[in-house]
Protein backbone atom coordinates (compact mmCIF):
# COMPACT_ATOMS: atom_id res chain seq x y z
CA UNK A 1 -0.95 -32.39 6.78
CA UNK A 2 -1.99 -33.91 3.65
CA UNK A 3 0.44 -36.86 2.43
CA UNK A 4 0.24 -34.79 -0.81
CA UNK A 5 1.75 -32.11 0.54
CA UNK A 6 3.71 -33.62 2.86
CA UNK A 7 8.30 -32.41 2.04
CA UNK A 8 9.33 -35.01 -0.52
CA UNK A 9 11.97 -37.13 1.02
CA UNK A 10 15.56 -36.99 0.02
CA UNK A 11 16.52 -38.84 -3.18
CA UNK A 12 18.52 -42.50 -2.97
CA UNK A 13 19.97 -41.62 -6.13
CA UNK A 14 22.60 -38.59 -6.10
CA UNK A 15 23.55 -36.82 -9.37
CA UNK A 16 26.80 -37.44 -10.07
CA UNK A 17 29.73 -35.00 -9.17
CA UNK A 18 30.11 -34.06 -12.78
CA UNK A 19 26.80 -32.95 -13.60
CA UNK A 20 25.75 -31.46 -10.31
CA UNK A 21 26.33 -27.96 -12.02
CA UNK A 22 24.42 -28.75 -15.44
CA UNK A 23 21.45 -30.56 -13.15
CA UNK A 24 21.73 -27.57 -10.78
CA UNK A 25 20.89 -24.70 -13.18
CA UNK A 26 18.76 -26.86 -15.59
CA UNK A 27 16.37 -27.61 -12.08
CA UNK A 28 16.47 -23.66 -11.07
CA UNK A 29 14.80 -22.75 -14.56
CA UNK A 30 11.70 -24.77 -13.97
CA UNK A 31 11.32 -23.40 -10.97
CA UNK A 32 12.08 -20.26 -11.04
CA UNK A 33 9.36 -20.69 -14.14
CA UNK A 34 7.20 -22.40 -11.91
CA UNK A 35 7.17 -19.98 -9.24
CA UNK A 36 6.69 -16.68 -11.76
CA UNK A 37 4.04 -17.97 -13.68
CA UNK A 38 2.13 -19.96 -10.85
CA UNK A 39 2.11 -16.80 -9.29
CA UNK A 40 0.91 -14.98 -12.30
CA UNK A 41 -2.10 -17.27 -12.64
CA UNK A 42 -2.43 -16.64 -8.47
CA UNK A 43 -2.96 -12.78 -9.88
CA UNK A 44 -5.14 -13.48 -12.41
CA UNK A 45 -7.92 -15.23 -10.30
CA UNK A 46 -7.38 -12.48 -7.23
CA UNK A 47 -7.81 -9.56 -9.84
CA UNK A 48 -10.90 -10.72 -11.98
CA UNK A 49 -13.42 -9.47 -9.33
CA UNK A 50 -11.71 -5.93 -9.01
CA UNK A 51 -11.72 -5.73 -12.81
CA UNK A 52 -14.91 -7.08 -13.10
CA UNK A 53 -16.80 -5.05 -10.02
CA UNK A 54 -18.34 -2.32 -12.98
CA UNK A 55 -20.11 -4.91 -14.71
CA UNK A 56 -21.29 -6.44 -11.59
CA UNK A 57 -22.77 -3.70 -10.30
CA UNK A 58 -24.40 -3.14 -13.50
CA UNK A 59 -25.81 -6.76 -14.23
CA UNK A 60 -26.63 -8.05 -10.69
CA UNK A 61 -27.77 -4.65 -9.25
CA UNK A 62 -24.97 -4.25 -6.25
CA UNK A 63 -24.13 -0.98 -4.93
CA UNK A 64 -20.46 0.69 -4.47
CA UNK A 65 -20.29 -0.76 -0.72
CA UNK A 66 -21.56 -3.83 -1.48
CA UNK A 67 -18.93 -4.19 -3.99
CA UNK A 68 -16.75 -3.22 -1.29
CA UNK A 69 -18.06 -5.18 1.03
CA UNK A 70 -17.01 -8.46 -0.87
CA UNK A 71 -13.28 -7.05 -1.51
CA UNK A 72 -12.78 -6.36 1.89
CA UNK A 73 -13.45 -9.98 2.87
CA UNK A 74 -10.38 -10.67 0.85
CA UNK A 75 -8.55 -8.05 1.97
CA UNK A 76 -8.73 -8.70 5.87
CA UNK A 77 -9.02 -13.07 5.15
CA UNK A 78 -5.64 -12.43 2.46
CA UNK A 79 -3.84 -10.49 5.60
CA UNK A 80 -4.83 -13.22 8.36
CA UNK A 81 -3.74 -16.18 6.06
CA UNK A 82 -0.80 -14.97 5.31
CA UNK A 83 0.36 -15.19 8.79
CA UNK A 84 -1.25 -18.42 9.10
CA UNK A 85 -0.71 -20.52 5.76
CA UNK A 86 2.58 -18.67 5.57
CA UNK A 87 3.66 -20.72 8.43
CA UNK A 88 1.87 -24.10 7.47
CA UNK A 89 4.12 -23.44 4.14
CA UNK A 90 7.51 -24.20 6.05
CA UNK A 91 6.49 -27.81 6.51
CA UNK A 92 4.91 -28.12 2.98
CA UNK A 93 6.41 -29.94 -0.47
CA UNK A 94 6.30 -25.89 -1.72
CA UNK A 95 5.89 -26.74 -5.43
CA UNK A 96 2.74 -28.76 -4.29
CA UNK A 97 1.66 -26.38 -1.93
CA UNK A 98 1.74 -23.49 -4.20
CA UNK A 99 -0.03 -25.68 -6.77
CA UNK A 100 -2.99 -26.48 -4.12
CA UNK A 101 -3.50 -23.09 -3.28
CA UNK A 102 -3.99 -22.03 -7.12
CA UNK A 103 -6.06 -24.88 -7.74
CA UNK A 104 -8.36 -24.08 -4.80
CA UNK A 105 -8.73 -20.46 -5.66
CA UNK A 106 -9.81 -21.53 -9.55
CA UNK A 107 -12.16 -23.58 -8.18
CA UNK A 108 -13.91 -21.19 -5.87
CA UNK A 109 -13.53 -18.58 -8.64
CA UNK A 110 -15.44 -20.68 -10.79
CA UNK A 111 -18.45 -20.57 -7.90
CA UNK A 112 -17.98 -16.30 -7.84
CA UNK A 113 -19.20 -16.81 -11.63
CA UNK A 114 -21.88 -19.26 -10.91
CA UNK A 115 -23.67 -17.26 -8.16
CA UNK A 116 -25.69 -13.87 -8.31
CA UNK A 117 -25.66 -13.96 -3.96
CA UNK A 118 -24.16 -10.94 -2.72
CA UNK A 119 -23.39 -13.42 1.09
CA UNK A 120 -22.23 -16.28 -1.50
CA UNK A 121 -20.03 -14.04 -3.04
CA UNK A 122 -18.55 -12.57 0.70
CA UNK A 123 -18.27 -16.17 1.48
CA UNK A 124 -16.75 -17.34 -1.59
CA UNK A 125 -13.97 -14.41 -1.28
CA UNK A 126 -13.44 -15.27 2.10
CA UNK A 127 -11.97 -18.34 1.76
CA UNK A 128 -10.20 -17.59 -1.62
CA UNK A 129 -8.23 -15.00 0.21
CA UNK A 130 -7.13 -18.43 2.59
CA UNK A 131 -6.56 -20.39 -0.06
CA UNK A 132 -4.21 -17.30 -1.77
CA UNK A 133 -2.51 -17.21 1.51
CA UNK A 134 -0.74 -20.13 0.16
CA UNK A 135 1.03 -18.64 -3.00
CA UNK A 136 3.80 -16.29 -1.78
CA UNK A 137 5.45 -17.96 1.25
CA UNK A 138 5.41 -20.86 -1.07
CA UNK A 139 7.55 -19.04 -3.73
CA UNK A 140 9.81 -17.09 -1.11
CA UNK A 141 10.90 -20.43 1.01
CA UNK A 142 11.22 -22.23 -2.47
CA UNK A 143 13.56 -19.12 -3.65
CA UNK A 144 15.80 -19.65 -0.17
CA UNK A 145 16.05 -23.55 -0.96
CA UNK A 146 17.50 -23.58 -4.54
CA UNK A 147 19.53 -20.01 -4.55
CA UNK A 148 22.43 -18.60 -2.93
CA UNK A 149 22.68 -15.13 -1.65
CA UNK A 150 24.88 -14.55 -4.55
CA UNK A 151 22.20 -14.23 -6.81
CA UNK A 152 18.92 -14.64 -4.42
CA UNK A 153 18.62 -10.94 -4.64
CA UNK A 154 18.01 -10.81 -8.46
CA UNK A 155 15.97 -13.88 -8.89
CA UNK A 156 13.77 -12.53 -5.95
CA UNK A 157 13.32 -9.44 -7.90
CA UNK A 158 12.31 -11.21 -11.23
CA UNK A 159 9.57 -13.68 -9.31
CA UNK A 160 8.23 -10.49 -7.55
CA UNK A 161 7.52 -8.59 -10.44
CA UNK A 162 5.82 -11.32 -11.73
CA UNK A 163 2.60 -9.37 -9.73
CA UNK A 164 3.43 -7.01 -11.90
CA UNK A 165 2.60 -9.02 -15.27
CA UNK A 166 -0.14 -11.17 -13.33
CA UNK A 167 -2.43 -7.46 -13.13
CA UNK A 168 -1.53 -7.49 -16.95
CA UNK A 169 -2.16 -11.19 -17.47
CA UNK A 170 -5.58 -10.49 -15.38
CA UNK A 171 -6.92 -7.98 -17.83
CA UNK A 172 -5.87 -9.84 -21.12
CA UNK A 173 -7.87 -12.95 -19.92
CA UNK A 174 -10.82 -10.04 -19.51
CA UNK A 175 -10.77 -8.90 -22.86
CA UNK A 176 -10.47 -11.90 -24.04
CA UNK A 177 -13.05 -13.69 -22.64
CA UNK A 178 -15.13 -10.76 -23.04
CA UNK A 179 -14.76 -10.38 -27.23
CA UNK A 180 -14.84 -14.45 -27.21
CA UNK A 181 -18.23 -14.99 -25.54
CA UNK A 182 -20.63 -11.69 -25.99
CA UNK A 183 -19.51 -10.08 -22.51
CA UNK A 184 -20.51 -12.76 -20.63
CA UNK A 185 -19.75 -11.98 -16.92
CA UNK A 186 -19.72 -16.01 -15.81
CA UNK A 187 -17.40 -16.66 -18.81
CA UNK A 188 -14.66 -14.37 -17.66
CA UNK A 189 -14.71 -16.39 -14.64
CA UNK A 190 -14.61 -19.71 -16.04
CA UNK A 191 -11.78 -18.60 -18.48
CA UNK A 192 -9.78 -17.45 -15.92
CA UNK A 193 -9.92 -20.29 -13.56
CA UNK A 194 -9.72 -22.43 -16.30
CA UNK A 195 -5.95 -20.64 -17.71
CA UNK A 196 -5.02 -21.05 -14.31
CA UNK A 197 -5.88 -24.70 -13.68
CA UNK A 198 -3.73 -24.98 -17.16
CA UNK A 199 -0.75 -23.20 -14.95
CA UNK A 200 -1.03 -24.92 -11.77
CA UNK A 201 -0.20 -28.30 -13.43
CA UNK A 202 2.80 -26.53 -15.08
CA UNK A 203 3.73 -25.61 -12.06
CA UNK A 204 3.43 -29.56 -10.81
CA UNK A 205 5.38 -30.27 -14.25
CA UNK A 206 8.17 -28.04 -14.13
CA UNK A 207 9.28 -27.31 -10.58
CA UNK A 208 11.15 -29.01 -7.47
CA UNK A 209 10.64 -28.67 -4.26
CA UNK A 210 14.19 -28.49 -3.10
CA UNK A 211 17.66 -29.50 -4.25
CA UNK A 212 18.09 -32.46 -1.80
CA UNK A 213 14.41 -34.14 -3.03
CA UNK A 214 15.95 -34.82 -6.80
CA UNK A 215 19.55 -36.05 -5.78
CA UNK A 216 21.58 -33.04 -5.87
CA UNK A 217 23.58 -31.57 -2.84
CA UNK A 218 21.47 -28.47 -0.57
CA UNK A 219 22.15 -25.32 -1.60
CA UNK A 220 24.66 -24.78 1.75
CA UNK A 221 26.49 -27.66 0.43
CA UNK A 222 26.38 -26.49 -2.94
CA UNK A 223 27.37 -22.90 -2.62
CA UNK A 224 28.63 -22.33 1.03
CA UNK A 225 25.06 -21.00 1.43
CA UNK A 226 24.59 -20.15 5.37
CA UNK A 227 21.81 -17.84 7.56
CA UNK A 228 23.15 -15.65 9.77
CA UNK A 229 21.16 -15.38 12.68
CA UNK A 230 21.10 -12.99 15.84
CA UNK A 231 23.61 -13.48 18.25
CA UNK A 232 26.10 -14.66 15.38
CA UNK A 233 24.59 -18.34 15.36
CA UNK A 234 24.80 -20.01 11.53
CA UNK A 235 22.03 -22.27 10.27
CA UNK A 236 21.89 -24.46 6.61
CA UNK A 237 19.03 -26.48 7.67
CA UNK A 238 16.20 -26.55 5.20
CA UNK A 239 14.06 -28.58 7.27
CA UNK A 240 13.58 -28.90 11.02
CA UNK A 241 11.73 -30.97 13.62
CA UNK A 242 10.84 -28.28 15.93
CA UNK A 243 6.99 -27.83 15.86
CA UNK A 244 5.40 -24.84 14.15
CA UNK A 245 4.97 -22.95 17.33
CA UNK A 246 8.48 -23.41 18.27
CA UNK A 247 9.72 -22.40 15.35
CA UNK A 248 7.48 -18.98 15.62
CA UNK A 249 8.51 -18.16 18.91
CA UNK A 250 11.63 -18.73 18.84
CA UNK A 251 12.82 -17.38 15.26
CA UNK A 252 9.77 -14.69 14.83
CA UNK A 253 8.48 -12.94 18.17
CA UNK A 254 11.97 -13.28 19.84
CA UNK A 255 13.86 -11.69 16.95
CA UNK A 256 14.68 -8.28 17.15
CA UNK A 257 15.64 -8.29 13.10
CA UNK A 258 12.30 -9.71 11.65
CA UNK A 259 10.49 -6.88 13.97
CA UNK A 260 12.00 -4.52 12.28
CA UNK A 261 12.24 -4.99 8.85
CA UNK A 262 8.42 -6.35 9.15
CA UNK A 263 7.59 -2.92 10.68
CA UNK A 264 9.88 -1.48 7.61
CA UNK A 265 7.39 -3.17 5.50
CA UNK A 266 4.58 -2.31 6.78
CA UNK A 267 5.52 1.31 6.56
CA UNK A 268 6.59 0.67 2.90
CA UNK A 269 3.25 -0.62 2.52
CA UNK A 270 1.11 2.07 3.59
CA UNK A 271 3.07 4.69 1.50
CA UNK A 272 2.32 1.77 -1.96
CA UNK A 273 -1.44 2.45 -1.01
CA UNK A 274 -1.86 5.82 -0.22
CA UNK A 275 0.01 6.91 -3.57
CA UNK A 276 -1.40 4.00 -5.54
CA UNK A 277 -5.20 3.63 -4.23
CA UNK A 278 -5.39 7.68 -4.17
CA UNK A 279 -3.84 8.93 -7.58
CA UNK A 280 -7.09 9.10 -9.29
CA UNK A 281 -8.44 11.34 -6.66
CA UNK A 282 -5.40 13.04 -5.41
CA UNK A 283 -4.39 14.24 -9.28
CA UNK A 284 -8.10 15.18 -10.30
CA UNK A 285 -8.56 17.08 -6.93
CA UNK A 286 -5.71 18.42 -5.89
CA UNK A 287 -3.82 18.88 -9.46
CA UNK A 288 -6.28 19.43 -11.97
CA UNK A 289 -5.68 16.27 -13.78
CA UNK A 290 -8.23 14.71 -16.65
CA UNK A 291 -10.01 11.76 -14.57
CA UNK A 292 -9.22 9.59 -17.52
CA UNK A 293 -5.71 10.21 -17.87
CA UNK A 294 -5.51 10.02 -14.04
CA UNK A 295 -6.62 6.23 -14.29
CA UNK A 296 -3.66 5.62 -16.89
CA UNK A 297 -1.24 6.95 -14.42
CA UNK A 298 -2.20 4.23 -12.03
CA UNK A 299 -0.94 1.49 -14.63
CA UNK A 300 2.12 3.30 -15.50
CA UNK A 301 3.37 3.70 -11.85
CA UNK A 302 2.90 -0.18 -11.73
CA UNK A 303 4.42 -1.16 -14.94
CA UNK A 304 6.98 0.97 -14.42
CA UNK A 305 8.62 -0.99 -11.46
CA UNK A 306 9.53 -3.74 -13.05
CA UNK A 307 12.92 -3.35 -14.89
CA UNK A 308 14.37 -0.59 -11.77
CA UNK A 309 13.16 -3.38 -8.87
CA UNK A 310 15.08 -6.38 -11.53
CA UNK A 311 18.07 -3.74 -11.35
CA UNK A 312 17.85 -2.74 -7.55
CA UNK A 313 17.93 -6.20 -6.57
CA UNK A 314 20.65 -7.16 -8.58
CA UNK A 315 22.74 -4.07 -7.01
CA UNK A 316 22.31 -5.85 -4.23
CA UNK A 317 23.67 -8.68 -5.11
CA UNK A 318 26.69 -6.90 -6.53
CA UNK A 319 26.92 -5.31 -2.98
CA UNK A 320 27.21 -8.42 -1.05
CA UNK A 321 23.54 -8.51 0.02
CA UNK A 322 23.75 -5.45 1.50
CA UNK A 323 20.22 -5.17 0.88
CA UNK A 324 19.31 -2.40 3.62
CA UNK A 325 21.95 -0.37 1.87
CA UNK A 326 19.62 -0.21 -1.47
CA UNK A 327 16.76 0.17 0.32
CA UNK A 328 17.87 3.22 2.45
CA UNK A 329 18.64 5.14 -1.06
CA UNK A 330 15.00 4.13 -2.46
CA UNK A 331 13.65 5.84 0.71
CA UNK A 332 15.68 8.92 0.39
CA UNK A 333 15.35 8.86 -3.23
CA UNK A 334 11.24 8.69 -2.14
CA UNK A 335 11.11 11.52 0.18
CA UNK A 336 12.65 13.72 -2.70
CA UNK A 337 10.04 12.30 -5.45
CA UNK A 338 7.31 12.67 -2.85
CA UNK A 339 7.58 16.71 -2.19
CA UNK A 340 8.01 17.00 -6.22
CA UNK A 341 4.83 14.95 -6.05
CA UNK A 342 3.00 17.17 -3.39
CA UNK A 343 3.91 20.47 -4.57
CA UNK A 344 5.07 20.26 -8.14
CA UNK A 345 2.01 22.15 -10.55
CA UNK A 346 3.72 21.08 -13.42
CA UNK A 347 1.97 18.02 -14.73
CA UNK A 348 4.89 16.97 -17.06
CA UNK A 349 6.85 17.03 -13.53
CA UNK A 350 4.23 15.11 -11.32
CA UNK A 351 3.69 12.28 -13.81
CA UNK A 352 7.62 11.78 -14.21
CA UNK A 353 8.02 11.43 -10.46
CA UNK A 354 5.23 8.74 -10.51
CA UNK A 355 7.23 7.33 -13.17
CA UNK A 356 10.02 6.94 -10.95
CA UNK A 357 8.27 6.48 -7.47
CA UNK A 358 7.18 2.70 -8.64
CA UNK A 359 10.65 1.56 -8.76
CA UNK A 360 11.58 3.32 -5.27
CA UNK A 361 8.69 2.05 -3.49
CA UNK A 362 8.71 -1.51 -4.84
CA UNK A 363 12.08 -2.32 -4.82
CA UNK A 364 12.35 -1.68 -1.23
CA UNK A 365 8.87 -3.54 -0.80
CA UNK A 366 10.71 -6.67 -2.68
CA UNK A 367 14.07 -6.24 -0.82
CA UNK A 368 12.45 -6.35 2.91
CA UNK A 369 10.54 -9.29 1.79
CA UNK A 370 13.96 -10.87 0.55
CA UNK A 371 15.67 -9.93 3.99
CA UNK A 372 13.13 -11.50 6.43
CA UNK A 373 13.61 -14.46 5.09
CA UNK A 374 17.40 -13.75 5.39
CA UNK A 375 16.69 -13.22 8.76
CA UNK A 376 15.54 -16.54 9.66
CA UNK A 377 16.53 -20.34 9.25
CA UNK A 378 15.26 -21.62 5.66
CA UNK A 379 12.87 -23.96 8.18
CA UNK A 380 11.10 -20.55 9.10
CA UNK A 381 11.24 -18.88 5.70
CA UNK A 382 7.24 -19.09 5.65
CA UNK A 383 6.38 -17.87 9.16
CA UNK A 384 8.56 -14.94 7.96
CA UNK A 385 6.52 -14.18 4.86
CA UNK A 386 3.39 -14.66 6.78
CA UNK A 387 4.41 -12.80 9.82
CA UNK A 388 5.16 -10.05 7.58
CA UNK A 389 2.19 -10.20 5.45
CA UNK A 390 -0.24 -9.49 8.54
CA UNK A 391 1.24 -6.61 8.93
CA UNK A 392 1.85 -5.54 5.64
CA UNK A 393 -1.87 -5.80 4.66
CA UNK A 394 -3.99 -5.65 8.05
CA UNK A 395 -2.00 -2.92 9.11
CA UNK A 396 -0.54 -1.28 6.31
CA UNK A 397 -2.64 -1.11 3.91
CA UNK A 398 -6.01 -0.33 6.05
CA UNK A 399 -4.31 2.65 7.43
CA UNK A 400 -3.51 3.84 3.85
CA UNK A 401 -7.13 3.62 2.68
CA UNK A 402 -9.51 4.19 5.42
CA UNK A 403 -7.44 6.16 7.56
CA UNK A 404 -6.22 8.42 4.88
CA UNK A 405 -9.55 8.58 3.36
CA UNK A 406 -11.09 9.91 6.61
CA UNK A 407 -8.44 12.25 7.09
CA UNK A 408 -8.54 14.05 3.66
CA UNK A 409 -11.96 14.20 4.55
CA UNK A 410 -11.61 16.12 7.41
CA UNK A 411 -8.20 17.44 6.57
CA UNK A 412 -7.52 17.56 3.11
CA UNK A 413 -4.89 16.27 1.49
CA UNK A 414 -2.11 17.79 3.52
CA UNK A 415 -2.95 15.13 5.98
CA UNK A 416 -2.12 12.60 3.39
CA UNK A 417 0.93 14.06 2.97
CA UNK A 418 1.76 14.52 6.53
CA UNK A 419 1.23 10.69 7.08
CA UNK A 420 3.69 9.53 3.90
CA UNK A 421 6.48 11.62 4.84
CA UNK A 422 6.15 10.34 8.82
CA UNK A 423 6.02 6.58 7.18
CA UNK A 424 8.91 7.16 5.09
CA UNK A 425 11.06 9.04 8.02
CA UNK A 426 10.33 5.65 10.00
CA UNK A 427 11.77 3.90 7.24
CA UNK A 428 14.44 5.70 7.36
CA UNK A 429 15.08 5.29 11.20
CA UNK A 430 14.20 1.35 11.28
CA UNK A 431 16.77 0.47 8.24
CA UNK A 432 19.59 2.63 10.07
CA UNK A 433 18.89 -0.12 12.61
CA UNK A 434 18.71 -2.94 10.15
CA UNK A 435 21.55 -1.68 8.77
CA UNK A 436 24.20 -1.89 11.90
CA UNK A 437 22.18 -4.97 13.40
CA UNK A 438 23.34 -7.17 10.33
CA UNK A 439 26.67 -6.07 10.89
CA UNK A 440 26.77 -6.44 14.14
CA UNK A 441 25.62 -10.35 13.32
CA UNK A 442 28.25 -10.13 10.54
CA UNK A 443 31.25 -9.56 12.88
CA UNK A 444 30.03 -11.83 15.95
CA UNK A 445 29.75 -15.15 12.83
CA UNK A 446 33.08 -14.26 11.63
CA UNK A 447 34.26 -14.03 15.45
């Protein structure tokens, strides 16, 4: 790897006893900072071609599938990278690392505004979605280094709504950019990458990489901080000198745990995308909704998330990290939301359970991301993420869009139905599991 981005080693000087507290919290602002907006700006640059596809297609001449030709390249390169930069991320400096990857994707945003080539663009998107790989396992392991489980739950919550406000972010820089420079297509670009070249060296400016890097004790010594792993074993480590590989096999494919809550996620997933990617459709078919007001709905079932996933994940923090707990009442709480969804006719009634189905999809979403890493020695925190993410988006979210699309065809939307209520009732099933496994762990550590 890079010297750049190469684990910064620990510091010869130590804070001193009496200010480990003050340095402690003033060093978990910047990066909790650090790690929300660098993530916005990773938003902003993924978004701009989705926002920007109508215009495209207008100026350059590009049909619907080419347009989804391109975004598909991201979709399918975004899923593999995950698993593979996710990994890579668990031997990083994570504040650099997360900086890189933004940098990188501004950069080859820059050459999706510079080029009119439909295989330039594929190309271009391609390796974006590699170089995007990079942002979230490099927020998640930071997250594990510099907070205790007494408040990892919240803080994880904030940083992942900060996708959230990165979607909203995405479409300010649009309208910007548009009103500043005559609808210029190539300037959207530019401004974008150029706002997020501005964050990545915030992110450089304001975050650390871990606790033991700027002379203050780890976060195990700090707060007690420990992983419980299966079998009962304990780890603090934050770094390791098992290889990569090792560290896959043995803490990824051989653990029971990170199966299932990855397979809990990927579930999760495909119920996100085939309510989110099909409310348009599904409410102007099936419900008789305005097309126009339809689109709306899709913003307000994202924006909507926010403060309920902040609150689930604090509840469980206040619950001991009993994280599967709050997750198994989302799902139940979803199944009930969904039939008011399916067969409600009142419109008043189908737009207040999308209202509350953002927070009890995402919050579980955000809480099984928070547990693999639980799951795992902070050394593996990244293969976790990235294990997860294959699966979340070459798995989940595929079946939710083409597979669901080709069964309503066929079908109608029954069959969508039918497939949302089966991923939720495996929800259900794998976080009973999670559930008594953890405890299980629980009483062999304390044993």
């Amino acid at each position: 790897m890079f010297k750049f981005l190469q684990p910064a080693p620990d510091a010869t000087t130590k804070v001193p006893a009496g200010k480990v507290k003050t340095s402690y919290l003033w060093h978990q602002t910047g990066v909790l900072l650090s790690l929300c907006i660098g993530y916005i700006g990773y938003y902003i640059i993924r978004l701009i071609f989705t926002t920007e596809q109508n215009d495209i297609m207008h100026a350059y001449g590009y049909s619907t599938a080419q347009i989804g030709l391109i975004l598909s390249c991201f979709g399918i390169g975004y899923g593999i990278s995950k698993l593979f930069m996710g990994a890579l991320s668990d031997k990083a400096n994570t504040i650099r690392y997360l900086a890189t990857g933004l940098i990188i994707s501004a950069l080859l945003n820059v050459g999706l505004g510079a080029t009119k080539n439909f295989y330039v663009m594929m190309i271009l998107m391609l390796v974006m979605s590699i170089a995007q790989g990079m942002g979230a396992a490099a927020c998640q392991r930071t997250i594990q280094l510099w907070w205790g489980k007494r408040w990892r739950g919240t803080v994880y919550s904030i940083w992942s709504s900060a996708h959230n406000a990165g979607a909203f972010a995405c479409v300010a820089v649009v309208q910007l950019a548009t009103f500043l420079f005559a609808g210029s297509i190539q300037a959207v670009f530019y401004a974008a990458s150029v706002i997020s070249l501005i964050i990545a060296a915030f992110v450089l400016w304001a975050g650390s990489e871990r606790p033991a890097a700027v002379g203050l004790p780890s976060i195990a010594e700090y707060t007690g901080d420990k992983i419980v792993l299966d079998g009962g074993e304990t780890s603090a480590n934050d770094l390791t000198d098992l290889s990569l590989g090792q560290v896959f096999v043995r803490y990824i494919l051989k653990n029971p745990l990170v199966w299932a809550i990855t397979l809990t996620s990927m579930s999760l997933y495909l119920v996100r995308y085939g309510i989110m990617s099909w409310i348009p459709s599904y409410l102007v078919q099936s419900k008789g909704f305005d097309a126009s007001f339809a689109k709306w709905l899709v913003g307000i079932f994202e924006l909507a998330a926010v403060p309920g996933v902040i609150l689930m994940g604090a509840i469980s923090d206040f619950l001991k990290d009993r994280r599967a707990l709050v997750c198994l009442a989302c799902v139940l709480g979803l199944i009930v939301c969904l039939t008011g969804y399916f067969f409600s006719t009142s419109h008043a009634v189908i737009v207040t359970v999308l209202f509350i189905m953002g927070t009890l999809i995402y919050a579980p979403l955000t809480l099984v991301g928070l547990m693999v890493n639980e799951a795992v020695p902070k050394f593996a925190v990244g293969s976790s993420t990235g294990f997860m993410g294959f699966f979340q988006y070459i798995f989940g979210e595929t079946l939710a869009t083409a597979l669901i699309g080709i069964l309503v065809a066929h079908y109608g939307w029954v069959a969508s139905n039918t497939i949302l209520y089966g991923a939720c009732g495996l929800s259900v099933l794998l976080l009973i599991y999670i559930m008594w496994a953890e405890a299980r762990m629980k009483r062999q550590a304390q044993a």
